[in-house]
Protein backbone atom coordinates (compact mmCIF):
# COMPACT_ATOMS: atom_id res chain seq x y z
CA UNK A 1 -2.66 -17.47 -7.74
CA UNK A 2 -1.75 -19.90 -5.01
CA UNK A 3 -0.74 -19.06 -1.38
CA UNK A 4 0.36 -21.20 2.02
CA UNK A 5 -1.19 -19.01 4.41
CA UNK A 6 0.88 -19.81 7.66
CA UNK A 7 -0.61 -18.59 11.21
CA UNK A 8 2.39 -17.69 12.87
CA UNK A 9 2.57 -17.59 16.49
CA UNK A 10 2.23 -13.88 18.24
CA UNK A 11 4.94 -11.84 17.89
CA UNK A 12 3.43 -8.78 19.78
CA UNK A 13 0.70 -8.29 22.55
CA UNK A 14 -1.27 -5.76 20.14
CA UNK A 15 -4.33 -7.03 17.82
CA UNK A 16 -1.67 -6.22 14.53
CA UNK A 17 -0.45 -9.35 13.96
CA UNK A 18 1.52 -10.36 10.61
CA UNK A 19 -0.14 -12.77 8.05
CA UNK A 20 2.61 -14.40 6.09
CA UNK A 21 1.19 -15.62 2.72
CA UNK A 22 4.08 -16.71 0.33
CA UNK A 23 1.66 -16.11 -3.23
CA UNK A 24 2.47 -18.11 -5.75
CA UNK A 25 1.78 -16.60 -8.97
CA UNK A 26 0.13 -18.88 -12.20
CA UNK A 27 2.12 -18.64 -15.35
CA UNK A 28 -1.21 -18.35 -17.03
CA UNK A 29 -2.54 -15.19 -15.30
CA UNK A 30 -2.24 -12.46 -17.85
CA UNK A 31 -0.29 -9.77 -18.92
CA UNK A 32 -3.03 -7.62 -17.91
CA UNK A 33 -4.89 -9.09 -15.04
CA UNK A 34 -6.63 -6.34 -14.07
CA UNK A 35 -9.65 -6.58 -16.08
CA UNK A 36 -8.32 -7.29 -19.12
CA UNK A 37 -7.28 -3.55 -18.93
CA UNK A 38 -3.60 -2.19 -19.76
CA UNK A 39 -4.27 1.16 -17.78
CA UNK A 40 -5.82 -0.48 -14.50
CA UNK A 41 -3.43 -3.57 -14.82
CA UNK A 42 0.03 -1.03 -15.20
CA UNK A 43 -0.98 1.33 -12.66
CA UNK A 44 -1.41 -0.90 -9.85
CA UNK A 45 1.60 -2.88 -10.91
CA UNK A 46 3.57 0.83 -10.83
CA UNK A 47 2.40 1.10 -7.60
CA UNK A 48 3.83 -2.38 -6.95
CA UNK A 49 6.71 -1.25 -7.50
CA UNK A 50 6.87 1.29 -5.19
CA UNK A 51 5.89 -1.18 -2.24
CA UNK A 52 9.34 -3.09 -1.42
CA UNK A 53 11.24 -0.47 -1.25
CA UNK A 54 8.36 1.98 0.31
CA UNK A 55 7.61 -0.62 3.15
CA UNK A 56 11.41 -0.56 3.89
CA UNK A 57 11.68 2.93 4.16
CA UNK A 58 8.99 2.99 6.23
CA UNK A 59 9.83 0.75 8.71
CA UNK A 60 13.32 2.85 9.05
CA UNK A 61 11.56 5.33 9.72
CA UNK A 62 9.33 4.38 12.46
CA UNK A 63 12.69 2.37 13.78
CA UNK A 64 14.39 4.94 14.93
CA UNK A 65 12.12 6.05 17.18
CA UNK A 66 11.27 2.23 18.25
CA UNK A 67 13.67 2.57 21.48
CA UNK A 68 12.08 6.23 22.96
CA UNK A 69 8.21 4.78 22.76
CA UNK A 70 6.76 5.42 26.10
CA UNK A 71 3.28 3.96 25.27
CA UNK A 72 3.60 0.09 26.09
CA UNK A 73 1.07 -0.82 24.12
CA UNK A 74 2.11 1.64 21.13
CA UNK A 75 5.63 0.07 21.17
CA UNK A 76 3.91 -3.59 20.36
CA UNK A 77 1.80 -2.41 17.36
CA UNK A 78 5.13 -1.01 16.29
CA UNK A 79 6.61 -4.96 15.94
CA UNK A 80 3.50 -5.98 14.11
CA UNK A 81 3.18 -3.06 11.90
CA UNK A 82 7.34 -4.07 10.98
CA UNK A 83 6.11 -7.63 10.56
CA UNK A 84 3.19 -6.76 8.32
CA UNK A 85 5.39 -4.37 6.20
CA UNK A 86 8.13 -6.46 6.17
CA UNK A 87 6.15 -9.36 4.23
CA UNK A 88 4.59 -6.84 2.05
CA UNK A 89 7.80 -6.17 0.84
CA UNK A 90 8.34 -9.47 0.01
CA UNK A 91 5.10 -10.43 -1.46
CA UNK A 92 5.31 -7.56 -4.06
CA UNK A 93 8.77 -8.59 -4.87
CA UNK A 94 7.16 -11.63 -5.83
CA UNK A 95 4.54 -10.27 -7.67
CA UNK A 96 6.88 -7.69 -9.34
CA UNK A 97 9.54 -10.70 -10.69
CA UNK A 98 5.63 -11.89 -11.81
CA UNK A 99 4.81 -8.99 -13.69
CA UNK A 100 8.83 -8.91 -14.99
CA UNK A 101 8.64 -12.33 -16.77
CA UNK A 102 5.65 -10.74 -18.71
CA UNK A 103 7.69 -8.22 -20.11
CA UNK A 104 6.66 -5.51 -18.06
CA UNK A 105 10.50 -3.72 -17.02
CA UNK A 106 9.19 -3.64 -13.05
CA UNK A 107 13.41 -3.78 -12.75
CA UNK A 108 13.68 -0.13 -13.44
CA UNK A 109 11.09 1.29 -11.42
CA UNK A 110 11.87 -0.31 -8.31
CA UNK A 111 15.57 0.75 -9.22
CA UNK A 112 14.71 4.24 -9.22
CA UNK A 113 12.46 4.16 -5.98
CA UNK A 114 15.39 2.76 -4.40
CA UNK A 115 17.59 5.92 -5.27
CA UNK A 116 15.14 7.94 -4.70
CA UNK A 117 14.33 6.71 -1.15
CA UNK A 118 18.41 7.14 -0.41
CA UNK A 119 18.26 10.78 -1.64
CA UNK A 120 15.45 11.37 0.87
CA UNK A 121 17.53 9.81 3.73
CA UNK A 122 20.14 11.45 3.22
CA UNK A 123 18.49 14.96 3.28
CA UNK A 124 15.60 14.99 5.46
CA UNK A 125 15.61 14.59 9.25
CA UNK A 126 14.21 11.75 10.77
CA UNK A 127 11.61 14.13 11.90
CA UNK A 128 10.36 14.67 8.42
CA UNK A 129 10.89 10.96 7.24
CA UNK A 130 8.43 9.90 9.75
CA UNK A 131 5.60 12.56 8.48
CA UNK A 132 6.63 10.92 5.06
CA UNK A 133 5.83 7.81 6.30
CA UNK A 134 2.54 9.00 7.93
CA UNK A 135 1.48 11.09 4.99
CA UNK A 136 2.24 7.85 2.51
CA UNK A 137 0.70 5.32 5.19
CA UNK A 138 -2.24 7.72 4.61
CA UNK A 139 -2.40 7.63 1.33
CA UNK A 140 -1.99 3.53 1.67
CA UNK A 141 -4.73 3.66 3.93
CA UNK A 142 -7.64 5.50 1.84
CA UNK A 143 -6.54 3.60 -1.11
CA UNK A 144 -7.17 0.08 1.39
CA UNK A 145 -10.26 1.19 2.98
CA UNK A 146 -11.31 2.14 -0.71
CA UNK A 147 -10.99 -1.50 -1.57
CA UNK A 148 -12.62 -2.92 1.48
CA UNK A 149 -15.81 -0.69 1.04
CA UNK A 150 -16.39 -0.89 -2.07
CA UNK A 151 -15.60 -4.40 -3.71
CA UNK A 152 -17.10 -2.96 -6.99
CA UNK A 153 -13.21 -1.13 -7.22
CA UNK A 154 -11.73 -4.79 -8.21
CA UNK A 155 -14.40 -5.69 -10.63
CA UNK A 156 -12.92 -7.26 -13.50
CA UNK A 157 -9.46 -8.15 -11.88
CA UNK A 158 -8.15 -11.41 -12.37
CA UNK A 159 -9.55 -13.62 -9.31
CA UNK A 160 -6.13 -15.43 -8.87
CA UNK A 161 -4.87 -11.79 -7.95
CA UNK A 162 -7.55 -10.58 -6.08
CA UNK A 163 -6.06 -12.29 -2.77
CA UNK A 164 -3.01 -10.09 -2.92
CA UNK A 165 -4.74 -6.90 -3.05
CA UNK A 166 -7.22 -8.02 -0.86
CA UNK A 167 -4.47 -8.86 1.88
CA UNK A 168 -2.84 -5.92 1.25
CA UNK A 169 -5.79 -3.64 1.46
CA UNK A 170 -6.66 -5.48 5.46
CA UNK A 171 -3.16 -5.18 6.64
CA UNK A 172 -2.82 -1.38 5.68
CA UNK A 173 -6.20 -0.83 7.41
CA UNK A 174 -5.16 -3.01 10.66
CA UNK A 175 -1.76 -0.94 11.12
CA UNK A 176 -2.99 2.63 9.46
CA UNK A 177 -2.89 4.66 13.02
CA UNK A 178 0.57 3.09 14.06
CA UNK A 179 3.35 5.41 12.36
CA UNK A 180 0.84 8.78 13.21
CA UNK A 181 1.01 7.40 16.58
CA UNK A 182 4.34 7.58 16.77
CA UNK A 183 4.95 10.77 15.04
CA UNK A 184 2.58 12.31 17.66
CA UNK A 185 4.40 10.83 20.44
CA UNK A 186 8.04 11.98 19.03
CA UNK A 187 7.41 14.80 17.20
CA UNK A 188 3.81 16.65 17.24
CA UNK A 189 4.61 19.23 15.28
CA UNK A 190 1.31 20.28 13.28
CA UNK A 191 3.93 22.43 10.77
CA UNK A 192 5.93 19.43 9.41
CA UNK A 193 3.40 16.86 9.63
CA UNK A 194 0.81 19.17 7.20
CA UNK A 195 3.78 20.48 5.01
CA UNK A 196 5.38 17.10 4.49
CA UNK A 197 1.73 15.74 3.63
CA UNK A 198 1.78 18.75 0.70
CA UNK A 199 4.96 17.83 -0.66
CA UNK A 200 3.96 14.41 -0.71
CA UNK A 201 0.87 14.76 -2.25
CA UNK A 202 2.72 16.08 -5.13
CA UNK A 203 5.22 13.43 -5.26
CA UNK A 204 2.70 10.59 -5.12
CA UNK A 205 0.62 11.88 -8.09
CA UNK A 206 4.05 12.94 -9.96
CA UNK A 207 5.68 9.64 -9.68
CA UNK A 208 3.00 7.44 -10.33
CA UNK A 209 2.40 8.83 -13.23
CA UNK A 210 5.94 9.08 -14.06
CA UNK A 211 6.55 5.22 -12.96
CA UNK A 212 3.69 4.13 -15.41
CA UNK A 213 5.10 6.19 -18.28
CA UNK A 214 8.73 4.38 -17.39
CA UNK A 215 6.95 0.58 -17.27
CA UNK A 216 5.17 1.32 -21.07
CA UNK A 217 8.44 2.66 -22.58
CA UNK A 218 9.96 -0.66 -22.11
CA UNK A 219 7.02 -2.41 -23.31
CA UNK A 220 7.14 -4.60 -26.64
CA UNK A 221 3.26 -2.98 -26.90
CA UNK A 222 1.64 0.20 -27.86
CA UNK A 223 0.19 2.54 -25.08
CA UNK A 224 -3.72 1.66 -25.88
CA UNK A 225 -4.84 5.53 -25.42
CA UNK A 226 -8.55 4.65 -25.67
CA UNK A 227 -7.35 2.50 -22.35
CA UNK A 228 -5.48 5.19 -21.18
CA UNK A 229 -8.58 7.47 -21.45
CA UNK A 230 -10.99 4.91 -19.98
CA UNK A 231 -8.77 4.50 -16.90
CA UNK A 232 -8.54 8.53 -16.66
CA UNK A 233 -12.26 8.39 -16.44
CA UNK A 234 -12.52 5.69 -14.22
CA UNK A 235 -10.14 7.78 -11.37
CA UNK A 236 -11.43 11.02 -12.08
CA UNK A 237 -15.00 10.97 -13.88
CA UNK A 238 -17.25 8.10 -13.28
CA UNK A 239 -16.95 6.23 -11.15
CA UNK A 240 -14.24 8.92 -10.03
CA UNK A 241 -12.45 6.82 -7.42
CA UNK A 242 -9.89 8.90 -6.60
CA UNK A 243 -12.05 12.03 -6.59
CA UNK A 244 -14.61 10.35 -4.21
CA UNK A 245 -11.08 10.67 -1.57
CA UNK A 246 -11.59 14.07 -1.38
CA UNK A 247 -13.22 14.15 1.75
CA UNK A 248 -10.61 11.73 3.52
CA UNK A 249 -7.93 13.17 1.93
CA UNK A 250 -8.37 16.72 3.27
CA UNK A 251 -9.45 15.21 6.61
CA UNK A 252 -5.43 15.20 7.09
CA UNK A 253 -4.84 18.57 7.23
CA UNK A 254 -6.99 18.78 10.38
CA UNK A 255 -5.23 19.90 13.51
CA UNK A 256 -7.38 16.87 15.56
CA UNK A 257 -7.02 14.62 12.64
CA UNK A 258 -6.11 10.96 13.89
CA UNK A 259 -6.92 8.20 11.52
CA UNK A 260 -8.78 5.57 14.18
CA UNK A 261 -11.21 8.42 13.69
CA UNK A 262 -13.05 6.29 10.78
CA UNK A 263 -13.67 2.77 12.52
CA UNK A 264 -13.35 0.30 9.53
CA UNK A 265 -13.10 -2.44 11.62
CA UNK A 266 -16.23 -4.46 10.10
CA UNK A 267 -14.45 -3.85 6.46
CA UNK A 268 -11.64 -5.39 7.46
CA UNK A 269 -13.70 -8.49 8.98
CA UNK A 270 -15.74 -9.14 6.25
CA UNK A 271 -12.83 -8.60 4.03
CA UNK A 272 -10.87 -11.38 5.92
CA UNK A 273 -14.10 -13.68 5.28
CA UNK A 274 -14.37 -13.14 1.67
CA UNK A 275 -10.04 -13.87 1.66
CA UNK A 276 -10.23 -17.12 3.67
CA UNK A 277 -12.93 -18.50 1.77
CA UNK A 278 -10.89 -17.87 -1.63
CA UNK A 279 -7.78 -19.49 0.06
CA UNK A 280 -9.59 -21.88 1.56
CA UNK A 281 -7.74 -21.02 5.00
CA UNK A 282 -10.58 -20.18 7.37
CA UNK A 283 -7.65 -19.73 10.20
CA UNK A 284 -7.14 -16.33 8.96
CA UNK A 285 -10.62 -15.39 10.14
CA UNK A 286 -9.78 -17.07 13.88
């Protein structure tokens, strides 16, 4: 995988600045890129598909408060965090047309997300689309710092991919506090912020699971099972990825919860080292 890093100028006085990357994708990566694994690889590309349409709704969300911020300085992180999700849209559309001219139906998940995401509009207040957004920019955020910690989690992946995930996983980190911030100025109601974060919680596991099932029905494959059960293991037994969130993830449902409250700035810096010197763009480091 290619990319034109570009170092835009400032669009905000806050340290969240956009990266635009425009990844270019090599016909020769793999079906399954993620260590050679159809489990790892269709679950992170499910995911995938989840992001365009995710960011979006996101960035709604936190835009209709944009114009009642009193915090200066909280109203600039809100422009970068809408630059930052913005181009994360658009650089898993990219990889998600990728992953379609494999053969893998992306088309259809990101068709139901979209529905989906209208359905939610239309029946929860803007009030509870915002704790959405924070619960999910949670979520986002473990998963990212998960990455950045432990570089072991993208073993086996595909190096010309690794860039996207890795840019991904910084980006998330930088802008993690930025919707909660703005739910605590606007809203700060413990009740709807913890409730929303249970009913999301079942979502997320639900659909992901439901959005990997819909990308292997389509599939001119057979589900490998003994990849299914491998992956299964790797989430839940050994390593146990996802079980090692435990912690984190409970951490939410604190009254005083705020997530600056783990400092991960020196994952994201020597996450931005390891990314330049794959690009070859030692600007984004600057």
């Amino acid at each position: 995988m290619n990319a034109q890093a570009k170092t835009p100028k400032r669009i905000n006085q806050s340290d969240i600045q956009p990266r635009r990357m425009d990844f270019e994708f090599d016909p020769s990566i793999p079906r399954y890129w993620f260590d050679n694994d159809q489990f790892k690889s269709m679950l992170l590309t499910a995911l995938s598909c989840t992001f365009p349409e995710g960011e979006r709704f996101f960035v709604r969300s936190v835009r209709y408060f944009q114009k009642s911020i009193q915090d200066p300085m909280l109203r600039e992180e809100v422009k970068g965090f809408i630059g930052q999700e913005a181009h994360h849209g658009n650089e898993h559309d990219a990889f998600n047309a990728f992953m379609e001219s494999k053969g893998v139906p992306t088309h259809k998940v990101d068709a139901y997300v979209k529905q989906g995401l209208k359905f939610m509009a239309k029946w929860l207040s803007p009030e509870r689309q915002l704790a959405k957004t924070c619960a999910l920019e949670h979520f986002t955020a473990m998963l990212a710092e998960m990455i950045l910690e432990n570089p072991e989690f993208i073993e086996g992946m595909d190096q010309r991919m690794v860039p996207l995930w890795l840019w991904h996983a910084i980006e998330e980190s930088e802008h993690k506090s930025v919707a909660f911030d703005v739910y605590r100025e606007q809203v700060d109601s413990y009740w709807v912020r913890s409730s929303e974060m249970a009913f999301t919680t079942v979502e997320f596991i639900g659909f992901t699971i439901y959005h990997y099932i819909q990308l292997r029905q389509e599939m001119d494959d057979p589900t490998d099972w003994k990849s299914v059960r491998g992956g299964l293991n790797w989430l839940l037994g050994k390593p146990g990825w996802l079980r090692k969130l435990g912690k984190s993830y409970l951490a939410y449902y604190k009254r005083d919860f705020h997530p600056s409250k783990r400092d991960s700035e020196h994952l994201r810096k020597r996450a931005l080292i390891r990314l330049a010197d794959m690009l070859g763009k030692p600007e984004l480091v600057a």
